[in-house]
C-alpha atoms as a PDB file:
ATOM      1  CA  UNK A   1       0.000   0.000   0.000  1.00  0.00           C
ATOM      2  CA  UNK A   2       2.824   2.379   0.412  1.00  0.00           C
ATOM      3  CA  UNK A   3       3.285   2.623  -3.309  1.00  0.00           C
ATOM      4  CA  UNK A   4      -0.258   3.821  -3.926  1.00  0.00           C
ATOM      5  CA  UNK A   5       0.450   6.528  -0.701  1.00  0.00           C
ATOM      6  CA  UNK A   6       3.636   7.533  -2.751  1.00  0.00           C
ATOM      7  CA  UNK A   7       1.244   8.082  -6.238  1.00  0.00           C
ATOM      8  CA  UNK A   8      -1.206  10.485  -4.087  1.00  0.00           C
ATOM      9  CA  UNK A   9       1.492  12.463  -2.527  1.00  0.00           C
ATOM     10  CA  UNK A  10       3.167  12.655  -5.948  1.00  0.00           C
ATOM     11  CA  UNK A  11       0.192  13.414  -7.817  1.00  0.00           C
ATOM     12  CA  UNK A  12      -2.040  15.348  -5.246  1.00  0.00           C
ATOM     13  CA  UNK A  13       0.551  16.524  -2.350  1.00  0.00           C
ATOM     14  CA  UNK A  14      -0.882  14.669   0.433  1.00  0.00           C
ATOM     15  CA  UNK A  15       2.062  13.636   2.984  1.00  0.00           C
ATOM     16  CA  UNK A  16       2.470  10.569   2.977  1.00  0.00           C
ATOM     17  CA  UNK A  17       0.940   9.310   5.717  1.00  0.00           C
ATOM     18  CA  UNK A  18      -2.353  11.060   5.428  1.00  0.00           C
ATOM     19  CA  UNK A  19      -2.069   9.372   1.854  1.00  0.00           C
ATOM     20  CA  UNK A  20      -1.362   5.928   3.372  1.00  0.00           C
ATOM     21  CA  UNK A  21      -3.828   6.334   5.467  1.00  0.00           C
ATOM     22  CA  UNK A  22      -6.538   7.041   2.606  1.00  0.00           C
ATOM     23  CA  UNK A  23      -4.904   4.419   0.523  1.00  0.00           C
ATOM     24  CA  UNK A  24      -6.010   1.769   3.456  1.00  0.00           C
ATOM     25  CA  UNK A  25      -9.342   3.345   4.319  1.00  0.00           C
ATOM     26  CA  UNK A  26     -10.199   2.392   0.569  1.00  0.00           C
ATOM     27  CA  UNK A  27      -9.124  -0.842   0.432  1.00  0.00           C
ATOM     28  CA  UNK A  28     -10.977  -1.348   3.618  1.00  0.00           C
ATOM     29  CA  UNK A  29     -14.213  -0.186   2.227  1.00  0.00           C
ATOM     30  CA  UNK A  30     -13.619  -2.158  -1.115  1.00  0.00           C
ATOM     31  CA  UNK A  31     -13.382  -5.225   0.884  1.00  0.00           C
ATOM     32  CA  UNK A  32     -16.311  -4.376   2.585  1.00  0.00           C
ATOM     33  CA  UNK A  33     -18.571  -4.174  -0.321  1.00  0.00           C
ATOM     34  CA  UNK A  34     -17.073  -7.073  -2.194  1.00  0.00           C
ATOM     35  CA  UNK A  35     -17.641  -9.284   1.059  1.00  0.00           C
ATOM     36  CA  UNK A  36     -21.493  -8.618   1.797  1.00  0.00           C
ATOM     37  CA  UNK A  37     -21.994  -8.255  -2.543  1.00  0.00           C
ATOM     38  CA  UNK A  38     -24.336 -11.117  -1.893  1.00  0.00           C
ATOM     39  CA  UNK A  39     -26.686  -9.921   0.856  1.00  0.00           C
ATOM     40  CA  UNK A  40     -26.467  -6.446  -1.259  1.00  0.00           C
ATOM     41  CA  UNK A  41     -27.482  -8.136  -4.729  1.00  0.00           C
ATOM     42  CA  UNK A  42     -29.666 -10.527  -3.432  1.00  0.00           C
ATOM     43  CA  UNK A  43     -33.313 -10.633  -4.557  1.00  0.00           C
ATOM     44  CA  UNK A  44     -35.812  -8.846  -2.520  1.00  0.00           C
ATOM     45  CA  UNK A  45     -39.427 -10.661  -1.864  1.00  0.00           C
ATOM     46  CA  UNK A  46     -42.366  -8.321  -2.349  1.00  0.00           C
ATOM     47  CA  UNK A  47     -46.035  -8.374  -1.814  1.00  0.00           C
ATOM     48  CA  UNK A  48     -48.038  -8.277  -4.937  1.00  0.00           C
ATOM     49  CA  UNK A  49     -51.018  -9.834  -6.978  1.00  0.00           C
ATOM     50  CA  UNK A  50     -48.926 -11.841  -8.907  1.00  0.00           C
ATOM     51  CA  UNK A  51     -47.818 -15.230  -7.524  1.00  0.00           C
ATOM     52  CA  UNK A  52     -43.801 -14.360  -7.244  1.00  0.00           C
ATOM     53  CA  UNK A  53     -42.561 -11.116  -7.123  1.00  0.00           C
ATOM     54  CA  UNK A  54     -39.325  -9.682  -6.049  1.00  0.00           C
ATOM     55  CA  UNK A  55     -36.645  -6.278  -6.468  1.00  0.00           C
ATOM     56  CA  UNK A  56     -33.961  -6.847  -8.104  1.00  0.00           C
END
């Protein structure tokens, strides 16, 4: 992750450790959404006069 810290201070001026920092906040919320994907895309039941209906 340091190398991507080094990219954002070179390209944006962010020291480097506030840029590390951000570096692993993203990755943390990447992993986040990649782990619970399934319970996000998941098919929602709903209530209507049809006989199977559900959000996708």
């Amino acid at each position: 992750m340091p190398q991507f810290g080094k990219i954002m201070t070179t390209e944006m001026g962010k020291p480097l450790k506030s840029a590390i920092a951000e570096v692993q906040k993203c990755a943390l919320v990447c992993r986040y959404y990649a782990e619970n994907a399934p319970m996000f895309l998941a098919d929602t039941p709903t209530s209507t006069d049809a006989s199977t209906s559900f959000l996708r």
